[in-house]
Structure formats: C-alpha cells, structure tokens
Protein backbone atom coordinates (compact mmCIF):
# COMPACT_ATOMS: atom_id res chain seq x y z
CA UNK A 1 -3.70 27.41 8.07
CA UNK A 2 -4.34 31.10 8.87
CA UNK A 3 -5.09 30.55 12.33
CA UNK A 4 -2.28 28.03 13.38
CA UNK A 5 -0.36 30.96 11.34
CA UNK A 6 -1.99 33.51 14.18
CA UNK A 7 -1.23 30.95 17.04
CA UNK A 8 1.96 29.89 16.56
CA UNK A 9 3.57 32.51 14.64
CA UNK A 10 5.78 29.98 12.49
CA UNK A 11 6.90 30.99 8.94
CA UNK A 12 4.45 29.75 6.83
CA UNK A 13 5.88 26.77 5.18
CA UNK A 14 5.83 25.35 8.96
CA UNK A 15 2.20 26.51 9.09
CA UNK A 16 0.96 24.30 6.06
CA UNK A 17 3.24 21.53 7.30
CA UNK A 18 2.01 21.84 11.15
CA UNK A 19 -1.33 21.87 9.76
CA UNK A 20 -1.16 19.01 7.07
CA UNK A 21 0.06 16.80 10.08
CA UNK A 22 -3.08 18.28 12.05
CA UNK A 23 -5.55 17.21 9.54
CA UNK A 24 -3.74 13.86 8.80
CA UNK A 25 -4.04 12.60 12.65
CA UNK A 26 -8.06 13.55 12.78
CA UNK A 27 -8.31 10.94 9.94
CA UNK A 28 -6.43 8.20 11.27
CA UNK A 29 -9.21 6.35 12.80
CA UNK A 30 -10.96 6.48 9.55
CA UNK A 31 -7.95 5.13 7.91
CA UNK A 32 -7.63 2.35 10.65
CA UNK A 33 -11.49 1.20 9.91
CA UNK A 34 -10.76 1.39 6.29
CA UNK A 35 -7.64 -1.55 6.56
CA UNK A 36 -9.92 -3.61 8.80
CA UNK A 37 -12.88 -3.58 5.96
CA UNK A 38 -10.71 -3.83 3.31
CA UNK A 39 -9.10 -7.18 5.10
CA UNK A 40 -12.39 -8.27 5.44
CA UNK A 41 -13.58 -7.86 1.59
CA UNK A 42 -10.01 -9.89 1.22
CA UNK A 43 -10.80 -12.78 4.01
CA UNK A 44 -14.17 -13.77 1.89
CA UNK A 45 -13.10 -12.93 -1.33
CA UNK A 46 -12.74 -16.99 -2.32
CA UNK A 47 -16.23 -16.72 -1.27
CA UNK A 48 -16.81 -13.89 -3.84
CA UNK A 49 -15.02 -16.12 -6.49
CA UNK A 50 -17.10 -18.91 -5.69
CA UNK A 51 -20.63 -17.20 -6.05
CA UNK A 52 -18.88 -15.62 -9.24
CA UNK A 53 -18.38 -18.62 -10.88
CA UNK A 54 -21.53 -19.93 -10.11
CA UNK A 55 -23.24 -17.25 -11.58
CA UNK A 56 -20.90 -17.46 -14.82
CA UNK A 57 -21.65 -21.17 -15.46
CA UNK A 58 -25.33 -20.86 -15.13
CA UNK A 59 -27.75 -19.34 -17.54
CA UNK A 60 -30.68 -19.34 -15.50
CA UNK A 61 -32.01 -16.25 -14.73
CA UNK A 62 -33.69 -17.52 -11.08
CA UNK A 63 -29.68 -18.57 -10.58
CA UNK A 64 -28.46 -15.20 -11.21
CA UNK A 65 -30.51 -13.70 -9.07
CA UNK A 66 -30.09 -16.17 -6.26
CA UNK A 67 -26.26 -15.70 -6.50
CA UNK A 68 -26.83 -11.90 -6.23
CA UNK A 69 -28.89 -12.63 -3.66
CA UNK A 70 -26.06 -14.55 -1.75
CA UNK A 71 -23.33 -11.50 -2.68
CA UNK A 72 -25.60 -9.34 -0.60
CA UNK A 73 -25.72 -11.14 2.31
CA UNK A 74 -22.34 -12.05 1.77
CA UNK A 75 -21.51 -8.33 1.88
CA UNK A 76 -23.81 -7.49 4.80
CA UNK A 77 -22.65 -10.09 7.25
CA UNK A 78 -19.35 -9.12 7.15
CA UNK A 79 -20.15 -5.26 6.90
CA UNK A 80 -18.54 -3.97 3.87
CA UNK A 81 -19.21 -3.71 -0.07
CA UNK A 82 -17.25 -3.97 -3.71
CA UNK A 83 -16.49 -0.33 -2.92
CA UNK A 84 -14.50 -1.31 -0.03
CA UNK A 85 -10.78 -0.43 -1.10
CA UNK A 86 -12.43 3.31 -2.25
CA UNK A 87 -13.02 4.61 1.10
CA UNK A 88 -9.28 5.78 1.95
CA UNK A 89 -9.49 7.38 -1.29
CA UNK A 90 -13.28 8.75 -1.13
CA UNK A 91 -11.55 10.60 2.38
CA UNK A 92 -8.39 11.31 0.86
CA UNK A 93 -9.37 13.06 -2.14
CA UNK A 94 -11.84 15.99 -0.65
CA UNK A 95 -8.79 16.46 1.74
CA UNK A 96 -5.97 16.89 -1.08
CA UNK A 97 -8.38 19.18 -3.10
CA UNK A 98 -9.38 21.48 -0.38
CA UNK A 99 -5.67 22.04 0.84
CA UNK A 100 -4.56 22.66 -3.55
CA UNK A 101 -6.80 24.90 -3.62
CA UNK A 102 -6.53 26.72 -0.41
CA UNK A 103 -2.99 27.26 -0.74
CA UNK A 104 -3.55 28.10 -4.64
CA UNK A 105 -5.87 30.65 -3.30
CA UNK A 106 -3.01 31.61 -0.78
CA UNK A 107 -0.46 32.23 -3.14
CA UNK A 108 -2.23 35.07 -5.46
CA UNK A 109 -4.25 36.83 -2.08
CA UNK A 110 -1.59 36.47 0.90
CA UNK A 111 1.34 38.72 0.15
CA UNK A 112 3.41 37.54 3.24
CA UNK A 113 4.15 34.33 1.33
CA UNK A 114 6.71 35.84 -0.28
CA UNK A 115 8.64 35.73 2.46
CA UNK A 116 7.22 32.87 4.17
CA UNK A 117 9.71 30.25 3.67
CA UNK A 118 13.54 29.68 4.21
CA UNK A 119 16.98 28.67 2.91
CA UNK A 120 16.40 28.09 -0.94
CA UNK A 121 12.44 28.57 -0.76
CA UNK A 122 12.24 31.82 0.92
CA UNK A 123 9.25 32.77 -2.13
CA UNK A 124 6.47 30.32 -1.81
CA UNK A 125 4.41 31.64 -4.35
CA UNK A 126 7.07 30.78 -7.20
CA UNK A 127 8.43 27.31 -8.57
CA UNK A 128 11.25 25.37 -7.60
CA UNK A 129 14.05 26.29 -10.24
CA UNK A 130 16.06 24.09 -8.87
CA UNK A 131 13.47 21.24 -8.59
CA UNK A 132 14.72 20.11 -5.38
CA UNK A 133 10.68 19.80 -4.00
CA UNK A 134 9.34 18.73 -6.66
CA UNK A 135 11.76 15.50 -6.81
CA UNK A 136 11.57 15.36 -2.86
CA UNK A 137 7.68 14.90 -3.38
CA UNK A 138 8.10 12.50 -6.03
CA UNK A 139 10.92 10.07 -4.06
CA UNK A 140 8.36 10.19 -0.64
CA UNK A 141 5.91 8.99 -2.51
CA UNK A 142 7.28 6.22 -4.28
CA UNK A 143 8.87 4.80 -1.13
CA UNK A 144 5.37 4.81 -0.04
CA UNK A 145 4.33 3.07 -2.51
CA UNK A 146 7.33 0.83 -2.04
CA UNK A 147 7.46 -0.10 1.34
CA UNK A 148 3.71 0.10 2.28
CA UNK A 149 1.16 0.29 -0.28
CA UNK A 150 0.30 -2.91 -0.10
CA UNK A 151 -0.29 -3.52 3.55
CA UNK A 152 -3.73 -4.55 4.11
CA UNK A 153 -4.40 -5.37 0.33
CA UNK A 154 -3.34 -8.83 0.79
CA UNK A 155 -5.27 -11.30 -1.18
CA UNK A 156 -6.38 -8.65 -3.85
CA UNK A 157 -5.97 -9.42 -7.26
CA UNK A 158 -5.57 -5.17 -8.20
CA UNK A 159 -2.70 -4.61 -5.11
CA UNK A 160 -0.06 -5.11 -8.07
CA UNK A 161 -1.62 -3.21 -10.78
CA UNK A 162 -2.43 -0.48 -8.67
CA UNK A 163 1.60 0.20 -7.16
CA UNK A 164 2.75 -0.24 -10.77
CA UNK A 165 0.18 2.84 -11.95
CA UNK A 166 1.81 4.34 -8.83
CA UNK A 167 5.22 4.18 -9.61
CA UNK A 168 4.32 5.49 -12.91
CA UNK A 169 2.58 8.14 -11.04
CA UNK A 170 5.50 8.75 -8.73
CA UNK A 171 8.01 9.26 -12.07
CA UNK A 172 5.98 11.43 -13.93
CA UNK A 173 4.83 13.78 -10.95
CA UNK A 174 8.01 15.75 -11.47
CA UNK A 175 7.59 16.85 -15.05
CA UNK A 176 4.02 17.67 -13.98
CA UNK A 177 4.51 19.56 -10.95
CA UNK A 178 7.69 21.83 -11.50
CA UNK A 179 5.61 24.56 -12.50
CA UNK A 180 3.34 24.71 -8.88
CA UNK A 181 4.16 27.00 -6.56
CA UNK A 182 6.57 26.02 -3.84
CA UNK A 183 3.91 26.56 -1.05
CA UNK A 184 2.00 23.60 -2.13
CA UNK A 185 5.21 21.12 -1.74
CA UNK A 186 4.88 21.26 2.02
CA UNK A 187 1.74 19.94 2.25
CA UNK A 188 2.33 16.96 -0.56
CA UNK A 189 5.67 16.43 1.41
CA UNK A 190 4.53 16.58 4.82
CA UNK A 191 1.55 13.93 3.50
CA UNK A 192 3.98 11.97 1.99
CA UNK A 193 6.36 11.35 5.23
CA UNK A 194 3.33 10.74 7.34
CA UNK A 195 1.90 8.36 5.45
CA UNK A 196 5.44 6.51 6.02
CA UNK A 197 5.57 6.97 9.39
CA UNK A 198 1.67 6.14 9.94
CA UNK A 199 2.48 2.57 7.60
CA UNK A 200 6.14 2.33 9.78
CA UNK A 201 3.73 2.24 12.97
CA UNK A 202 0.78 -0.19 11.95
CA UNK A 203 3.34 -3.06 11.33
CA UNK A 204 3.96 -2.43 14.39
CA UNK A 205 3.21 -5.73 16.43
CA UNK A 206 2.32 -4.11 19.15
CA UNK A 207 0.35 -1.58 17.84
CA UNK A 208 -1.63 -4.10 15.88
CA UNK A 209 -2.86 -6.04 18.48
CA UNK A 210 -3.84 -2.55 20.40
CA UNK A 211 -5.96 -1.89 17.32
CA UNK A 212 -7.35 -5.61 16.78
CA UNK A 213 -5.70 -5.89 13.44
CA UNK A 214 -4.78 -9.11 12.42
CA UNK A 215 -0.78 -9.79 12.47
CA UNK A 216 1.28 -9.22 9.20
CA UNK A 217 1.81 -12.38 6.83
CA UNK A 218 4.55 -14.21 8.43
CA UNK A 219 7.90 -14.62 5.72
CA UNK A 220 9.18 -17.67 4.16
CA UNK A 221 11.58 -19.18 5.99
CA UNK A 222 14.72 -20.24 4.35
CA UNK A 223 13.64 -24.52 3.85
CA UNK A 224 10.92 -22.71 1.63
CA UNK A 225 12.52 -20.36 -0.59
CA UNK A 226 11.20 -20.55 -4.42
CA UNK A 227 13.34 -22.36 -6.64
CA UNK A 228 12.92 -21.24 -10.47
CA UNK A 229 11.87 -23.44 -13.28
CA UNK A 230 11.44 -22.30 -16.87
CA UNK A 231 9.14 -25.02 -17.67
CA UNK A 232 6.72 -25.11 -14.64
CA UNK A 233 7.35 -21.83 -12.59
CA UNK A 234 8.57 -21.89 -9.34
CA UNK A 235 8.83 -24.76 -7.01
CA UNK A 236 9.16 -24.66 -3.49
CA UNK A 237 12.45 -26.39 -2.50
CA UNK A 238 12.40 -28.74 0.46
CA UNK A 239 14.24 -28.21 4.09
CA UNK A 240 16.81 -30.46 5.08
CA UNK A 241 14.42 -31.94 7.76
CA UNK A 242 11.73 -32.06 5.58
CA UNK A 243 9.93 -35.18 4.97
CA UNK A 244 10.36 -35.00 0.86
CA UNK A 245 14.20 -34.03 1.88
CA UNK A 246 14.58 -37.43 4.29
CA UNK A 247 12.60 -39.60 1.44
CA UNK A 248 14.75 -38.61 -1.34
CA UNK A 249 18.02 -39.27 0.53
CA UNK A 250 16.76 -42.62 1.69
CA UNK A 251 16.05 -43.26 -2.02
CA UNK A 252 19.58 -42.09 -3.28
CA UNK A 253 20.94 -44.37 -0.32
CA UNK A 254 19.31 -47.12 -1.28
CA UNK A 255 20.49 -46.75 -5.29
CA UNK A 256 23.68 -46.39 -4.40
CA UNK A 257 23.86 -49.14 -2.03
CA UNK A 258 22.48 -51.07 -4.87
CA UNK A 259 25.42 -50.42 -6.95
CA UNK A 260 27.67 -50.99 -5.20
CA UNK A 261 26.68 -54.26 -4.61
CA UNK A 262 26.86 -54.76 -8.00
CA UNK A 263 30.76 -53.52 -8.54
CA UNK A 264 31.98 -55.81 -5.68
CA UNK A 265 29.92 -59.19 -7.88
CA UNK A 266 32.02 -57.84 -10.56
CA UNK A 267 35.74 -57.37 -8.98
C-alpha cells in the first residue's frame, strides 16, 4: 500500500482500495480453479453417496476398507478431495488477515492517515460515527451472498446452510465493526464490490465457455413451475402441450361426453 501510495500519489483511502483490487485480480485464476474443483467434488458426489452407504450398511471391516479404498480413487481420478470447497477460503483468509493487520498497523504508525481520506472520512484512523461504512460493508456483502454465493456450489448439500450463517454474518457485522477504524472499510468494501463484479462476470456465457466452465443451470420454464401441496410438497404442474396435460383433457372429454349421453336418454 505504501508504494502504490509513492507511485500514484492518491489519498490514501484510494491507495488501500487501488491496492485491494490489485491483490484481488492476482488471485483470480486461483479462484477460477477453485469453482472448476469444487463442480467436480459436486458432479461425483452421488458417487460419494453411493460408496457412503455402502460402507454404512456393512459391518465388515475388509468392506470398510475397500470402500475407502474406492473414495480415494474416486478422489484422485477426478483431482480433488473432501477439502475441496476450503480452498477459496484457505486463499482468502491469509489475504484478509494480512491487509487487517497491515492497515491496523497503519493507523497507530502512519500519521498522514489523518488526513488521508475525504468528504465525511477525512480521519481514517477513527470510527465511523455516523456508521455509514460500516452498514455499506455489511449491505455489499450480503448481496454477495445473495446474488452469488451459491454459484458453483450446485449439488451441495451445505450451499444453504452456509448463505444462511452468512446472512447472519452480514447482520451482525455492523454491531461488530463500528468501532474499527475507517481505513480498514476500504479494503472490506472494495473486496466486497469485486467479488460482485468478479460473480456478475463468470455467469457470463461468454466468459464461461472462454474459461471451460460448464454453463449455468438452465431455469424452469413456465409449463414447470412448482405447484404447492400441504400434504405431499410440491408438484410439478403440467404444460398445456404436455402429454399428462393432453391425457387428462381427453379423459374429462370423454366423461363428459358420457353424460351427456345420459341427460338426452333421460329428456
């Protein structure tokens, strides 16, 4: 941060944005390599299931060990492990600790921060008293969460656990955050917004295909919208041009063809 500060001369909430956005593009082909792995572990996990289950029902130990056995090679043909899902986070993390505690550092040894910032946040080594970054952080991240946290998680049983611990996340972050110096909102806000752009981009059809990623789940059109049941759940309701739709009118045709057969041997 000091020497795109040097370079470029910006104020210095530019500098840790210009910089987050820096360090955010270096790890986008990690990020790419992540969603293909991680729609691999989802492409064989009825495979996982199966070997699972196997290994539940029997209580032989050579059977355990054979269905391990298969998991492995399972795992290794298709190049990635259980820990899969982890990686965006094992690169993530390091990333989001070294800039807290850089700027932390910042804030108590760089005296120019004071006057580093602009319009409302001209201090960047004091809070937000009027919590406008704090809640600017905490609405960029849960559209994240909203709109694209679970692209590439298709298929996995944790995708809906995990955004509703992240919308809890997302609510709370305010309360737990108004006390951090200002400085360190550009970075989680900058992160946020590229993370929606970067998402915006890989649905992308386009863009998919240039990075051999498979193409998004296609919607339900409208002949197979749910319809709700409180007994059973949801059904799928038929199209009009369906073949269930065509049987069931020829039935009702033929029923009421049937009766009225009937009135006219009555009149």
């Amino acid at each position: 941060m000091e020497a795109v500060q040097s370079f470029t001369g910006l104020n210095w909430w530019a500098c840790i944005a210009l910089t987050t956005v820096m360090i955010r593009l270096v790890t986008v082909p990690l990020l790419v390599n992540q969603m293909k792995s991680t729609m691999k572990l989802n492409a064989i996990r009825p495979e996982i299931e199966a070997i699972n289950e196997e290994m539940r029902n029997s209580t032989d130990p050579r059977s355990m060990e054979v269905g391990r056995q298969k998991l492995g090679e399972l795992f290794l043909r298709n190049g990635v492990t259980p820990f899969t899902p982890l990686k965006g986070l094992f690169m993530q993390g390091p990333i989001f600790m070294s800039f807290f505690f850089a700027i932390s550092n910042m804030v108590e040894k760089v005296p120019s921060l004071k006057g580093g910032g602009a319009f409302w946040f001209t201090d960047l080594t004091t809070p937000d008293d009027l919590f406008i970054l704090p809640v600017l952080t905490s609405l960029t991240f849960l559209a994240t969460v909203e709109l694209h946290m679970q692209d590439g998680m298709e298929g996995n049983p944790m995708a809906k656990t995990m955004k509703s611990f992240s919308r809890v996340f997302g609510v709370l972050f305010v309360p737990f955050t108004m006390s951090f110096p200002k400085a360190i909102f550009f970075y989680w806000i900058t992160s946020n917004l590229f993370s929606l752009v970067y998402a915006a981009v890989l649905r992308k059809p386009a863009v998919r295909n240039c990075l051999n990623l498979p193409p998004l789940e296609s919607q339900p059109t409208p002949g197979q919208m749910q319809a709700f049941n409180l007994l059973r759940g949801p059904k799928p309701v038929p199209g009009v041009d369906s073949p269930i739709a065509v049987k069931g009118s020829g039935k009702v045709s033929s029923v009421l063809s049937d009766r009225i057969r009937d009135l006219e041997k009555k009149s």
